[in-house]
PDB file of N, CA and C in Angstrom:
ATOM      1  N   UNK A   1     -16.185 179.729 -29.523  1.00  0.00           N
ATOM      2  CA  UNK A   1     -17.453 179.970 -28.872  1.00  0.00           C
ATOM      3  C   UNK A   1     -17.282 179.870 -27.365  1.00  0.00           C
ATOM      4  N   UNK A   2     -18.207 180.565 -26.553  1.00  0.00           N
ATOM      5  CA  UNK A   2     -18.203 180.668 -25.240  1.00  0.00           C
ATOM      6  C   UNK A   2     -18.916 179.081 -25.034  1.00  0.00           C
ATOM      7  N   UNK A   3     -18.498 178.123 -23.928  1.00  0.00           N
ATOM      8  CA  UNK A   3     -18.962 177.022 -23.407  1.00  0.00           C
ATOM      9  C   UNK A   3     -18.923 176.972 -21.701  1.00  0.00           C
ATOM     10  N   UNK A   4     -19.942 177.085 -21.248  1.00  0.00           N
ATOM     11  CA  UNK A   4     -21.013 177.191 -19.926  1.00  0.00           C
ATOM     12  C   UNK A   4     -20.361 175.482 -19.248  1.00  0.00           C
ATOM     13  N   UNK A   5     -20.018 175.878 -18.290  1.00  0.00           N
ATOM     14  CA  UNK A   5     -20.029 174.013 -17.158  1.00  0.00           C
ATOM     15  C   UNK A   5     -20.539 174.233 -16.079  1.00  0.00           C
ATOM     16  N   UNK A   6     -21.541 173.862 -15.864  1.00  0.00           N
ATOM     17  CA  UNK A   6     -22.190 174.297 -14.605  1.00  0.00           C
ATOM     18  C   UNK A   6     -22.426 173.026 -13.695  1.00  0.00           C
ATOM     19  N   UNK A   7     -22.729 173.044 -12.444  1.00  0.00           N
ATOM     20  CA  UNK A   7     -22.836 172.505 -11.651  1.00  0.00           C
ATOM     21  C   UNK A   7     -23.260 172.453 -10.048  1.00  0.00           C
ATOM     22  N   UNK A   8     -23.898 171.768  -9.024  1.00  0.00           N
ATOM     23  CA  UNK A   8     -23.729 171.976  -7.487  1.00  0.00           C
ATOM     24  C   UNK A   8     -25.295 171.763  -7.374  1.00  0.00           C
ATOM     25  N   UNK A   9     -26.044 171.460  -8.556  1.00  0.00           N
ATOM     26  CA  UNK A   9     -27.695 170.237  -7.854  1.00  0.00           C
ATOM     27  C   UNK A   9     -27.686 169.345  -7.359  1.00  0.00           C
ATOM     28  N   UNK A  10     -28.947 169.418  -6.952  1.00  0.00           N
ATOM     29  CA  UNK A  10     -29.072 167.873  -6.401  1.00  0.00           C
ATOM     30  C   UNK A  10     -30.257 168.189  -5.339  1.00  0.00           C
ATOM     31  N   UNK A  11     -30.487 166.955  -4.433  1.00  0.00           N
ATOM     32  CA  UNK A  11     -31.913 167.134  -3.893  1.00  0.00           C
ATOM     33  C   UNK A  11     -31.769 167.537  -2.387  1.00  0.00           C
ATOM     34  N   UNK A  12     -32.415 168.499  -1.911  1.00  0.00           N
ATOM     35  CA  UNK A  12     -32.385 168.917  -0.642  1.00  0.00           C
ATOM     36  C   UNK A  12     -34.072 169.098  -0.049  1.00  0.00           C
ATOM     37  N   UNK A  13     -33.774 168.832   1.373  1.00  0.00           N
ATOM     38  CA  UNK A  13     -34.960 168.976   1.898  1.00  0.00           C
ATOM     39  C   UNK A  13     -35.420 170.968   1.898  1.00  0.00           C
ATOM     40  N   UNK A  14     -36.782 171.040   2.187  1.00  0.00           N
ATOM     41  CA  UNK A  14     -37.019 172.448   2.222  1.00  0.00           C
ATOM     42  C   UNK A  14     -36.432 172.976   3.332  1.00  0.00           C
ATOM     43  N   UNK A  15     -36.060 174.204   3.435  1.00  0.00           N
ATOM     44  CA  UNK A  15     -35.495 175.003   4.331  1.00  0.00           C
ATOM     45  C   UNK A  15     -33.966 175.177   4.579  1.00  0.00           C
ATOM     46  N   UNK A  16     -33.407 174.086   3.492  1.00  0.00           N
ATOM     47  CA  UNK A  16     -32.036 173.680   3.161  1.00  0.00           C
ATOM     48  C   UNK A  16     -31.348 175.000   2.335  1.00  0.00           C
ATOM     49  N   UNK A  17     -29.992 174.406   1.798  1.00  0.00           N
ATOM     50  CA  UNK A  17     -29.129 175.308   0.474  1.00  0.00           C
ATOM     51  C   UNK A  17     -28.270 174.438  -0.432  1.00  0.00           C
ATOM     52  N   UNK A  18     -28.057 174.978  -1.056  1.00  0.00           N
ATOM     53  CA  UNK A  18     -27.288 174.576  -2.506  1.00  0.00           C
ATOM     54  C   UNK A  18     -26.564 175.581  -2.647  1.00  0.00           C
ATOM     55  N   UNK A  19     -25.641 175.181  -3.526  1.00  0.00           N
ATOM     56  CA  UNK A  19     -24.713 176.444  -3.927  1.00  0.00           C
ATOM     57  C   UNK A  19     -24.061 175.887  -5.787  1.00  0.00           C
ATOM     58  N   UNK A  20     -24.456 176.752  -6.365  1.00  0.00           N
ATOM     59  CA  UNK A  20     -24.439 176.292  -7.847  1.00  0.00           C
ATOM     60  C   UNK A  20     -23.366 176.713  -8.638  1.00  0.00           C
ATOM     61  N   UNK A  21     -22.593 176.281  -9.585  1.00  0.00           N
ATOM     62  CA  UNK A  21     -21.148 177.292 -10.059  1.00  0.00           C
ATOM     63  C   UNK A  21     -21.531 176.993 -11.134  1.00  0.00           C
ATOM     64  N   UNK A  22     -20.880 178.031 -12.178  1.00  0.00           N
ATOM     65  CA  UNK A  22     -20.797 178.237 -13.453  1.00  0.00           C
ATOM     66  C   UNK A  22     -19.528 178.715 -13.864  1.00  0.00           C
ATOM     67  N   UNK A  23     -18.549 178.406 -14.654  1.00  0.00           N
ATOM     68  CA  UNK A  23     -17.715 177.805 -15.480  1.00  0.00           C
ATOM     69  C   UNK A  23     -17.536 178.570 -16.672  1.00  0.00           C
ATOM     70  N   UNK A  24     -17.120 179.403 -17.322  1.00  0.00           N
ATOM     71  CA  UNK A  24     -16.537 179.767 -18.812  1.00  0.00           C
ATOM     72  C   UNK A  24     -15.686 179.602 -19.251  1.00  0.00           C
ATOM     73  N   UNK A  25     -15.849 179.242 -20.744  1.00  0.00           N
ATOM     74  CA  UNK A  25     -14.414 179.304 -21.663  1.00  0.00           C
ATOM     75  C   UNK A  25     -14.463 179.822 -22.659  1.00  0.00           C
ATOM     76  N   UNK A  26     -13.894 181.506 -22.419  1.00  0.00           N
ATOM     77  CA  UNK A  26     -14.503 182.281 -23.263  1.00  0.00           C
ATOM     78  C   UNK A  26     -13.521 182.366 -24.543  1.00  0.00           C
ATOM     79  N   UNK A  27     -12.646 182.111 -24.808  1.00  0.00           N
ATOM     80  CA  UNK A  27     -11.492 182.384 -25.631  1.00  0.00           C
ATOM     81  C   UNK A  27     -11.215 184.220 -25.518  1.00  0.00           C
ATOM     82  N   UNK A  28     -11.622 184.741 -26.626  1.00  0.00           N
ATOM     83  CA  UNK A  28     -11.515 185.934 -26.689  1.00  0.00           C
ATOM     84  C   UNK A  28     -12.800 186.735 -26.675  1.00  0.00           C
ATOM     85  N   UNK A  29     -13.227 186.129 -26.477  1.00  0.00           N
ATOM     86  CA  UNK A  29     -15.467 186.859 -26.416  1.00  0.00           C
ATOM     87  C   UNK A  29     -14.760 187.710 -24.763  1.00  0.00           C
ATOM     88  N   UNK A  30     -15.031 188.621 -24.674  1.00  0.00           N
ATOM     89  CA  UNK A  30     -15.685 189.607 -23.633  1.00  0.00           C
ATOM     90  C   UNK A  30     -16.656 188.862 -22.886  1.00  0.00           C
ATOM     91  N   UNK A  31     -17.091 188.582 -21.871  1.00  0.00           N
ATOM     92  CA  UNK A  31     -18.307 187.963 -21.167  1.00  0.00           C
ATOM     93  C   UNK A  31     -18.880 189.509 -20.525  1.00  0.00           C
ATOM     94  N   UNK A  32     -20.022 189.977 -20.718  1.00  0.00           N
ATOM     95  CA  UNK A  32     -20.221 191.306 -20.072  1.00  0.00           C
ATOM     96  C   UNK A  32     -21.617 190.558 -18.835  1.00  0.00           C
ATOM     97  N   UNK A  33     -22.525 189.535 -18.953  1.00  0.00           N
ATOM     98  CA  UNK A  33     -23.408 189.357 -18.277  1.00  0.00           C
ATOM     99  C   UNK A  33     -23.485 187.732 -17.699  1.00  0.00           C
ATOM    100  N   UNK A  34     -23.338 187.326 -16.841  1.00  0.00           N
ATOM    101  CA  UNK A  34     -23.731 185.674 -16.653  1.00  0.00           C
ATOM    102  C   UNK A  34     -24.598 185.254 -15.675  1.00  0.00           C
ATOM    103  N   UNK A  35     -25.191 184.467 -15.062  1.00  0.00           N
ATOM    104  CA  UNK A  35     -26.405 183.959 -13.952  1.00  0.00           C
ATOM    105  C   UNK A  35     -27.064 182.737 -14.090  1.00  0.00           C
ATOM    106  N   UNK A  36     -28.107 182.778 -13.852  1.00  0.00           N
ATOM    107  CA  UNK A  36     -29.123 181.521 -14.105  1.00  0.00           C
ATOM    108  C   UNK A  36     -30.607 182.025 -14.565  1.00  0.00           C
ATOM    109  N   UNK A  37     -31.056 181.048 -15.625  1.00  0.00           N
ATOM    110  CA  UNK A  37     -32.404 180.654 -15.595  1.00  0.00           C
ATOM    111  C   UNK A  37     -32.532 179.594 -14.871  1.00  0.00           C
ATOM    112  N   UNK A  38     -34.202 179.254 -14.949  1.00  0.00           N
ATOM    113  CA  UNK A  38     -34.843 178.086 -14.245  1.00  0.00           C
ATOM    114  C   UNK A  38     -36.134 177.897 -15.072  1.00  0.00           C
ATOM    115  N   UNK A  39     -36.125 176.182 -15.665  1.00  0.00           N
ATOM    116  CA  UNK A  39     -37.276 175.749 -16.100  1.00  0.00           C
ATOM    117  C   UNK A  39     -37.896 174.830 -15.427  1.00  0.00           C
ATOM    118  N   UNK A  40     -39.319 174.852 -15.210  1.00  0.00           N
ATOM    119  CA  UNK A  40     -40.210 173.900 -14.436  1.00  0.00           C
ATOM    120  C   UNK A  40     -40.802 173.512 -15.509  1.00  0.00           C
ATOM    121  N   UNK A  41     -41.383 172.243 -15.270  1.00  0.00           N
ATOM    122  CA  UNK A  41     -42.208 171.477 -16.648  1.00  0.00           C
ATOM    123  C   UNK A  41     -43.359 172.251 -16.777  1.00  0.00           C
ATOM    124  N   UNK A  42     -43.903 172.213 -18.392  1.00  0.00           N
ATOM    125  CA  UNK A  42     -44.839 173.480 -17.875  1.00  0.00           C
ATOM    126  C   UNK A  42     -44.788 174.422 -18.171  1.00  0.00           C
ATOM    127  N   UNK A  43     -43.801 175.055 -17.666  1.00  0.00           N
ATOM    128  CA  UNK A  43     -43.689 176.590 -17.568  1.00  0.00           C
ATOM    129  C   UNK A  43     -42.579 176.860 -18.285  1.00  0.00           C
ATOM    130  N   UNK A  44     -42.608 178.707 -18.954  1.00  0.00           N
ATOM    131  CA  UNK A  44     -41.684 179.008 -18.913  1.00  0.00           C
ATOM    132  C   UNK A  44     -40.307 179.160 -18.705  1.00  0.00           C
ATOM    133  N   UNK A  45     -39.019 179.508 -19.208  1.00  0.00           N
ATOM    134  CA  UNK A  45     -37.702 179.574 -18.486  1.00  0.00           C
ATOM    135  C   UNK A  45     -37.776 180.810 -18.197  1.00  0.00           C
ATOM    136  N   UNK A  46     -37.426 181.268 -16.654  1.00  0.00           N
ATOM    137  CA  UNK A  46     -37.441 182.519 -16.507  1.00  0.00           C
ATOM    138  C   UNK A  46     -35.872 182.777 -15.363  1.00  0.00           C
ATOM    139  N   UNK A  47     -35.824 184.488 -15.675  1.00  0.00           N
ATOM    140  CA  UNK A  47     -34.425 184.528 -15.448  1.00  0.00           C
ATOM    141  C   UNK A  47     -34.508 184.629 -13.396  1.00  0.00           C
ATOM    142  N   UNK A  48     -33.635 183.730 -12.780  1.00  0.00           N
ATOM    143  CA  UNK A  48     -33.442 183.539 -11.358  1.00  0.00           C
ATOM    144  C   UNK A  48     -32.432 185.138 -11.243  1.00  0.00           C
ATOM    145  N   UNK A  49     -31.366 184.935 -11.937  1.00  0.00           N
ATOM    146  CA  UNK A  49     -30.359 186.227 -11.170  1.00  0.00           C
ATOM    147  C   UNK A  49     -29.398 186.458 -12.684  1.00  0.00           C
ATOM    148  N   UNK A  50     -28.666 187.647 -12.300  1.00  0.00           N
ATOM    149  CA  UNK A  50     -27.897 188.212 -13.408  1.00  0.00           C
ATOM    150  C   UNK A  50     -26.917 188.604 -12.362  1.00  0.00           C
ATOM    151  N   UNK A  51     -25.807 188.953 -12.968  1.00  0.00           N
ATOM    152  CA  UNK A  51     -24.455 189.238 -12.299  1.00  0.00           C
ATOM    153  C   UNK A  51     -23.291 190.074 -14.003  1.00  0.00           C
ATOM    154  N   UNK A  52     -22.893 191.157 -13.575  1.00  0.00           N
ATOM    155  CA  UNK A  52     -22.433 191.735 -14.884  1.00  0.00           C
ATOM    156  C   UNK A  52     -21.064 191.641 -14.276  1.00  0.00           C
ATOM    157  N   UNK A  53     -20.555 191.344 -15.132  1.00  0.00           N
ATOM    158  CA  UNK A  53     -18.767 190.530 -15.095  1.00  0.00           C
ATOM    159  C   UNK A  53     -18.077 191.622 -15.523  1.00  0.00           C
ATOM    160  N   UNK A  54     -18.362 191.855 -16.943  1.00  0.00           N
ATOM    161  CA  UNK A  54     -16.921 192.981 -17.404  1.00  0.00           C
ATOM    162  C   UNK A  54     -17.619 194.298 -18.023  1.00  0.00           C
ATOM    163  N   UNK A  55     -19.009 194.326 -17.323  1.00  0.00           N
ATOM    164  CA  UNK A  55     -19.382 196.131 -17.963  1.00  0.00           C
ATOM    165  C   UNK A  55     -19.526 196.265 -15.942  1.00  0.00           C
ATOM    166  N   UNK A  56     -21.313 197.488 -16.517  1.00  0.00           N
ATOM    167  CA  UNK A  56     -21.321 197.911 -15.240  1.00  0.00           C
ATOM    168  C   UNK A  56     -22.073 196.944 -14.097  1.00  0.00           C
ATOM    169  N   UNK A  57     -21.292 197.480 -12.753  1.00  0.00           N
ATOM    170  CA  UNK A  57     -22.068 196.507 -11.734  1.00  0.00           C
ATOM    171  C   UNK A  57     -23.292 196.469 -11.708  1.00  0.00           C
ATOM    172  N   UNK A  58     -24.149 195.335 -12.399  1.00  0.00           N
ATOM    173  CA  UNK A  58     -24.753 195.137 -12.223  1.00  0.00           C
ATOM    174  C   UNK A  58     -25.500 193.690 -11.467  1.00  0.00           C
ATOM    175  N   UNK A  59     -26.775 193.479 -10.812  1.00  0.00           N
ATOM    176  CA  UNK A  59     -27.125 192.182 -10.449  1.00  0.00           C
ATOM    177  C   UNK A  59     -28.777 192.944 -10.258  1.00  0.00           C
ATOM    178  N   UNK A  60     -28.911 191.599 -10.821  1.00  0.00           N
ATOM    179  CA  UNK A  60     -30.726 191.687 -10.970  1.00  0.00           C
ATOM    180  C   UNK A  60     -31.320 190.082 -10.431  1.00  0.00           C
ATOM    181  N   UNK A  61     -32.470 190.217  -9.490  1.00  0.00           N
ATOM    182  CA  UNK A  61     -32.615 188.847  -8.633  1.00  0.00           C
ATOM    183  C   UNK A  61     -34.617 188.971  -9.409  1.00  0.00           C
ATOM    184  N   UNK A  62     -34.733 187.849  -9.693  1.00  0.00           N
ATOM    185  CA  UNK A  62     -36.288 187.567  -9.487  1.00  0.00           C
ATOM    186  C   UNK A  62     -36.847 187.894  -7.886  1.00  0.00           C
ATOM    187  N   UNK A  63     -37.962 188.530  -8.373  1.00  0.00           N
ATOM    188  CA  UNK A  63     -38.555 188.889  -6.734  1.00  0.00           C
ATOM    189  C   UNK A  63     -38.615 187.764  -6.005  1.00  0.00           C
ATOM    190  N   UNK A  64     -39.175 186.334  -6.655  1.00  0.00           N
ATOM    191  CA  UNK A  64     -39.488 185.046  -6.051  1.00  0.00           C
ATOM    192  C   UNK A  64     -37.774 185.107  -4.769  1.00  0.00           C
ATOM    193  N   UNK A  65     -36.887 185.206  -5.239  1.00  0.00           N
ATOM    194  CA  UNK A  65     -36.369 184.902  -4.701  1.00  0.00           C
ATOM    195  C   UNK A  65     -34.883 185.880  -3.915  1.00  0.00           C
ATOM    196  N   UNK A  66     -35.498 186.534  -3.714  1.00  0.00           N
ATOM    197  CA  UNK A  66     -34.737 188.156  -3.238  1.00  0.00           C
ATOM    198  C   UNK A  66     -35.068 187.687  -1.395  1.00  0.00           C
ATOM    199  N   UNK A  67     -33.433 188.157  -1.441  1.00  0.00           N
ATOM    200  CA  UNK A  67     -33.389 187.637   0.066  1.00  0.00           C
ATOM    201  C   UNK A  67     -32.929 186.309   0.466  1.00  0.00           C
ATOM    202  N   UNK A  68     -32.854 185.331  -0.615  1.00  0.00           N
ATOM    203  CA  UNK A  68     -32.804 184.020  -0.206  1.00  0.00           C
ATOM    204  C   UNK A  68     -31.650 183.823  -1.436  1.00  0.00           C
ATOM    205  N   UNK A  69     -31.386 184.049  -2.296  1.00  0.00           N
ATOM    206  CA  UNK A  69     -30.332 183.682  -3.151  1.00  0.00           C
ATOM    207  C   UNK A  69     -29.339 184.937  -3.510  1.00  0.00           C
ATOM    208  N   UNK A  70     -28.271 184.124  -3.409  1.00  0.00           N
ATOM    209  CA  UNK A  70     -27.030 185.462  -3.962  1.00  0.00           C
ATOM    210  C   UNK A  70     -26.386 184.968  -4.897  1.00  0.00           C
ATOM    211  N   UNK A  71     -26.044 186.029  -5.945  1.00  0.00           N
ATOM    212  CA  UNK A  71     -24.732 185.775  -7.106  1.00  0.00           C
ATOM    213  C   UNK A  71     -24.332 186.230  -6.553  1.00  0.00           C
ATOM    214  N   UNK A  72     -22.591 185.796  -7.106  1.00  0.00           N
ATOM    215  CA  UNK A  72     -21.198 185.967  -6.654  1.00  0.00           C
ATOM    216  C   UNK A  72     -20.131 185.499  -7.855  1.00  0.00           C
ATOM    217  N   UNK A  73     -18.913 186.134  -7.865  1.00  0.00           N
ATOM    218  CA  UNK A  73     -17.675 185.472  -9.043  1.00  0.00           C
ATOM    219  C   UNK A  73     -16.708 185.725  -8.293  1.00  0.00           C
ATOM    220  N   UNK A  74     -15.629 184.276  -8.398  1.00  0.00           N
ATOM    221  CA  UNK A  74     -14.446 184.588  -8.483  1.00  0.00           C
ATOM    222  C   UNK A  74     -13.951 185.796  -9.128  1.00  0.00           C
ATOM    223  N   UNK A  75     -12.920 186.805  -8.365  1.00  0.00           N
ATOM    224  CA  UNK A  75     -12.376 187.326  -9.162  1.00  0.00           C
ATOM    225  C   UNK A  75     -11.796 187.450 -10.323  1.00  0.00           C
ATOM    226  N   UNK A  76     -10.956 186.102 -10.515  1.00  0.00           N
ATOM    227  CA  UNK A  76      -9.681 185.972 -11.008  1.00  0.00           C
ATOM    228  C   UNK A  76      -9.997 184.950 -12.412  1.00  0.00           C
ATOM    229  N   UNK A  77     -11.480 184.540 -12.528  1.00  0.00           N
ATOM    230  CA  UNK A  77     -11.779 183.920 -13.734  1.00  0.00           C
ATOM    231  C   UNK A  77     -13.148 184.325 -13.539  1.00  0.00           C
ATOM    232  N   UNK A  78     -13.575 183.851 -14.720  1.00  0.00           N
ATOM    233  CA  UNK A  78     -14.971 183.617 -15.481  1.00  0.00           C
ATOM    234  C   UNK A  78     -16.019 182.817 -14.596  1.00  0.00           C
ATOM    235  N   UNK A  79     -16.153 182.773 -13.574  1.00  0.00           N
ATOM    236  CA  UNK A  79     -16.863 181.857 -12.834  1.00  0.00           C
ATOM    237  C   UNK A  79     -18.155 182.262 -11.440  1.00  0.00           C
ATOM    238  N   UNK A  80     -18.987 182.143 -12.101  1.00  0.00           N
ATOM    239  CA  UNK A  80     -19.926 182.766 -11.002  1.00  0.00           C
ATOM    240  C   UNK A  80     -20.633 181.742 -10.057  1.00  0.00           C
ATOM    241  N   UNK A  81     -21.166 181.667  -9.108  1.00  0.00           N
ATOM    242  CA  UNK A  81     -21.867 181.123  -7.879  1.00  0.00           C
ATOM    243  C   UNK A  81     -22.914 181.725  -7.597  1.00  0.00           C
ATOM    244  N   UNK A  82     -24.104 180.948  -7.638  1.00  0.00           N
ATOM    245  CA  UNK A  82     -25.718 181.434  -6.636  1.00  0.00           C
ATOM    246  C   UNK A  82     -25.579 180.217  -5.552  1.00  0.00           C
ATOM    247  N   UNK A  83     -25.282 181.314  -4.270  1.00  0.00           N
ATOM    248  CA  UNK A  83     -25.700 180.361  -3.666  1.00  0.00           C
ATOM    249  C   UNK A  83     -27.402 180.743  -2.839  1.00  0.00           C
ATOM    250  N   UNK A  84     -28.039 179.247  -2.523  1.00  0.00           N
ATOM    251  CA  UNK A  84     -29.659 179.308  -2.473  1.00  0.00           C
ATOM    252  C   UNK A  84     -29.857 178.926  -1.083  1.00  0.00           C
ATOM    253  N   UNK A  85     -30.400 179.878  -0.571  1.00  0.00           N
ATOM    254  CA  UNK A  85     -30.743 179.725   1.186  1.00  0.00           C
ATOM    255  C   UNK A  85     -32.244 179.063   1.292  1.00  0.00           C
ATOM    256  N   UNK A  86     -32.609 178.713   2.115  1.00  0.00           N
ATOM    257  CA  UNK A  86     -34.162 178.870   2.226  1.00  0.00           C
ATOM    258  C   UNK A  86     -34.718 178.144   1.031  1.00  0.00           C
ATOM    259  N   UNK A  87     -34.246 177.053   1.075  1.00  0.00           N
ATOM    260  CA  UNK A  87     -35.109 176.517  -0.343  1.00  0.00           C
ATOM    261  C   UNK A  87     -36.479 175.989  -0.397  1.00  0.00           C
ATOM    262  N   UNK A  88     -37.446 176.205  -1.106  1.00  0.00           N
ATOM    263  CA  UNK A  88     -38.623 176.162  -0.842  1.00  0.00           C
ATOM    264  C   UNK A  88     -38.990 174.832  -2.368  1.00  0.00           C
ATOM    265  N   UNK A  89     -40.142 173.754  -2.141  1.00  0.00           N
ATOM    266  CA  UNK A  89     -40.796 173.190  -3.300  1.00  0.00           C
ATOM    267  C   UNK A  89     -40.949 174.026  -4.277  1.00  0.00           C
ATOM    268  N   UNK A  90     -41.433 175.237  -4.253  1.00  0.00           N
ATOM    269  CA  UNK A  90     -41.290 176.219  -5.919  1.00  0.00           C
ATOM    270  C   UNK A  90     -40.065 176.310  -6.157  1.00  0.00           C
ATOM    271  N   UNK A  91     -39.170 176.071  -5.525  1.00  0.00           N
ATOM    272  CA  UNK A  91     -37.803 176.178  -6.255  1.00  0.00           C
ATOM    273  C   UNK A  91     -37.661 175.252  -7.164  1.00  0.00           C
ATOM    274  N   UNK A  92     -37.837 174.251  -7.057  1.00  0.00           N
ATOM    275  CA  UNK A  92     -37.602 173.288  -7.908  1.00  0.00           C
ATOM    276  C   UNK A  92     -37.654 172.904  -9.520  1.00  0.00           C
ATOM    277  N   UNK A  93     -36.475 172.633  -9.969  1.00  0.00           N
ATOM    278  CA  UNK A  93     -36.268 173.118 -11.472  1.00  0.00           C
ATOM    279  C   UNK A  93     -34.990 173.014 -11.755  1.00  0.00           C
ATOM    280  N   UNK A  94     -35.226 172.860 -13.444  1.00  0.00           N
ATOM    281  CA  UNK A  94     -33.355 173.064 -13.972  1.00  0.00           C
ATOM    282  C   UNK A  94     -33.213 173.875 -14.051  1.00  0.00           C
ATOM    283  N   UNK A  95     -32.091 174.694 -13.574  1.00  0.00           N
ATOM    284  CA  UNK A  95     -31.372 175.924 -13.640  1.00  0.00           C
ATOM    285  C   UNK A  95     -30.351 175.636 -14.798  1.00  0.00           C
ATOM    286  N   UNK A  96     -30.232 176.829 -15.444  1.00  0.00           N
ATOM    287  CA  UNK A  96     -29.561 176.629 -16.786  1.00  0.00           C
ATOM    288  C   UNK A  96     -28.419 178.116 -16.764  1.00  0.00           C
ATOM    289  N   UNK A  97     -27.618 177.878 -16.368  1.00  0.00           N
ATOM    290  CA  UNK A  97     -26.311 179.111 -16.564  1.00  0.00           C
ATOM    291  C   UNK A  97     -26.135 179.763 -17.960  1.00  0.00           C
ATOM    292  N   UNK A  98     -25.792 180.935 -17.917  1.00  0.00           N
ATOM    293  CA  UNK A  98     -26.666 181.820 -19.163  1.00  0.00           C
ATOM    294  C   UNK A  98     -25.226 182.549 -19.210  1.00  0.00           C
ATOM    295  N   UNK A  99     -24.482 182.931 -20.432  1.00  0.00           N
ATOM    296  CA  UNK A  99     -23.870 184.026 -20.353  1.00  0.00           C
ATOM    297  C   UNK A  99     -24.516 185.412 -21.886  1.00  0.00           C
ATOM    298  N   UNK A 100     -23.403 186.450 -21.486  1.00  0.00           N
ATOM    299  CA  UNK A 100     -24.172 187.709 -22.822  1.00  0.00           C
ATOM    300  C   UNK A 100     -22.212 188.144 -22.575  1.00  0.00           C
ATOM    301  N   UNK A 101     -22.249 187.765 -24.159  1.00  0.00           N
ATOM    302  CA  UNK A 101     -20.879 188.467 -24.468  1.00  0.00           C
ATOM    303  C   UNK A 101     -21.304 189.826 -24.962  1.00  0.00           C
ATOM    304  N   UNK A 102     -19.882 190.778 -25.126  1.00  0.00           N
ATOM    305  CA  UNK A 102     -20.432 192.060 -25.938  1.00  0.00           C
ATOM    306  C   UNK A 102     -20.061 191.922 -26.914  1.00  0.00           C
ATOM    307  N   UNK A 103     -21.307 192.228 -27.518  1.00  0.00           N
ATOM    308  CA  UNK A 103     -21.404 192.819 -29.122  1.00  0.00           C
ATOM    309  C   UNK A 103     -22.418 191.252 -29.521  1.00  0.00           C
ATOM    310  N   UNK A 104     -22.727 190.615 -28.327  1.00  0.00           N
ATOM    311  CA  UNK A 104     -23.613 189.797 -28.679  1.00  0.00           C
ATOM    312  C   UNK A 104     -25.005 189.831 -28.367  1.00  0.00           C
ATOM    313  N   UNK A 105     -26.010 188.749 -29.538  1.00  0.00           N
ATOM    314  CA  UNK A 105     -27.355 189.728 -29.345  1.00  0.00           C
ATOM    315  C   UNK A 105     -28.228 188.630 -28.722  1.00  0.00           C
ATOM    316  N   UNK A 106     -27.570 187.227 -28.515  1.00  0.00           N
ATOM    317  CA  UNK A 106     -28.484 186.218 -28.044  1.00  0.00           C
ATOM    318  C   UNK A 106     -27.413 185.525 -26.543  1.00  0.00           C
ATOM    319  N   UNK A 107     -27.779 184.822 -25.615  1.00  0.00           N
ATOM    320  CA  UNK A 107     -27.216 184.115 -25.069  1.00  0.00           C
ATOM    321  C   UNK A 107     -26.442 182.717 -24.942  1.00  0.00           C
ATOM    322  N   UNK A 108     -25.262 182.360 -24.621  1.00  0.00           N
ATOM    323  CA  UNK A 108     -25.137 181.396 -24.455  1.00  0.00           C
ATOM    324  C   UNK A 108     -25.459 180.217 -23.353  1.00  0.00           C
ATOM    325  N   UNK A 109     -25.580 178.922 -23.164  1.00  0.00           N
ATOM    326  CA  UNK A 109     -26.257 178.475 -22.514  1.00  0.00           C
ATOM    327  C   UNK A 109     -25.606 177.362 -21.822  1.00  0.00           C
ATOM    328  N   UNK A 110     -25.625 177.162 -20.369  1.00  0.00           N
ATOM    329  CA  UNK A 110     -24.903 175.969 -20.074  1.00  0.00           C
ATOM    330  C   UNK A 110     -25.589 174.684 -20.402  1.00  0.00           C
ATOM    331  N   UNK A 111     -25.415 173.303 -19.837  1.00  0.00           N
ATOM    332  CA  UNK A 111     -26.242 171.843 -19.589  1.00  0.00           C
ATOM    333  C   UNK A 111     -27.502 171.788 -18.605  1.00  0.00           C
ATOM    334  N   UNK A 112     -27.488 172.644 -18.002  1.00  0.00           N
ATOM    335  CA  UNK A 112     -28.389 172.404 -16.902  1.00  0.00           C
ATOM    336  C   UNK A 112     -28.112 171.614 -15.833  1.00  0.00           C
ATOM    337  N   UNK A 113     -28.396 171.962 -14.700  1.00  0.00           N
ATOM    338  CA  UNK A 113     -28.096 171.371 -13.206  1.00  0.00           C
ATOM    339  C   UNK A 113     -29.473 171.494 -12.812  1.00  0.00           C
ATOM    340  N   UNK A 114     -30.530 170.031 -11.988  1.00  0.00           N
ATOM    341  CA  UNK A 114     -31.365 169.892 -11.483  1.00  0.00           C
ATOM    342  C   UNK A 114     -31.245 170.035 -10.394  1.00  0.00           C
ATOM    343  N   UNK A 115     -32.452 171.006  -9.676  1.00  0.00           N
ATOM    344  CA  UNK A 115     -32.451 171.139  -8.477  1.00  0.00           C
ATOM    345  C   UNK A 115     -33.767 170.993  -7.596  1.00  0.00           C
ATOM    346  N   UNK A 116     -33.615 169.680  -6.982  1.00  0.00           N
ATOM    347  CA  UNK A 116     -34.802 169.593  -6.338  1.00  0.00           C
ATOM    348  C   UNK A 116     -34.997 169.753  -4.890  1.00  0.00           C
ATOM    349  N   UNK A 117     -36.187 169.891  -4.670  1.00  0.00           N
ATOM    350  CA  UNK A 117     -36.274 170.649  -2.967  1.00  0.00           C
ATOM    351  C   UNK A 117     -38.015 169.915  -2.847  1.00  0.00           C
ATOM    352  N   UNK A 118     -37.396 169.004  -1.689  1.00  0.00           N
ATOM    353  CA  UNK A 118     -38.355 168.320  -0.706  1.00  0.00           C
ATOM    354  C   UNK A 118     -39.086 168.573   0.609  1.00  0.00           C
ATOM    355  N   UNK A 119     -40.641 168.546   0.204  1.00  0.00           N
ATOM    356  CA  UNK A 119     -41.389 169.143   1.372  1.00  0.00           C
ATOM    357  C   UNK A 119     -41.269 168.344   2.365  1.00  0.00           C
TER     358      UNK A 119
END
């Protein structure tokens, strides 16, 4: 099975950054999609960013936060980075690293990394 290690939360004042990594160990799974969700208590998990690894280039950003956060991967492994500019109190939340193998129909899921942001 694919297993997610994610990491790089923690608490920052507003107007600050973070920079978050994610980790695979895919054995022989294909990884075609990886990124982050984010859950606030409350609410929904909804998807922050996408980054497509081994199909087509793709990257898809929540409007909330277009302009202020980027995916990124090492080349040379399985490992992607958002890093978060401009952090605002709505940011605040567990971000949960997500991958989509091919030929798979659900996601896998990292531990979650908390990220809080102080007004």
């Amino acid at each position: 099975q694919v297993q997610l290690v994610e990491s790089g939360g923690g608490l920052v004042q507003a107007g600050g950054s973070l920079r978050l990594s994610c980790s695979a160990s895919r054995g022989k799974f294909v990884i075609m999609m990886m990124g982050w969700y984010r859950q606030s208590p409350g609410k929904q998990r909804e998807l922050v960013a996408g980054l497509g690894i081994n199909g087509p280039n793709l990257v898809r950003y929540d409007d909330s936060v277009k302009g202020r956060f980027t995916i990124s991967r090492a080349r040379a492994t399985d490992t992607v980075y958002l890093q978060m500019n401009s952090l605002q109190s709505e940011d605040t939340a567990v971000y949960y690293c997500y991958a989509r193998v091919r030929g798979g129909m659900e996601n896998y899921w990292g531990q979650g990394t908390q990220v809080t942001v102080s007004s």
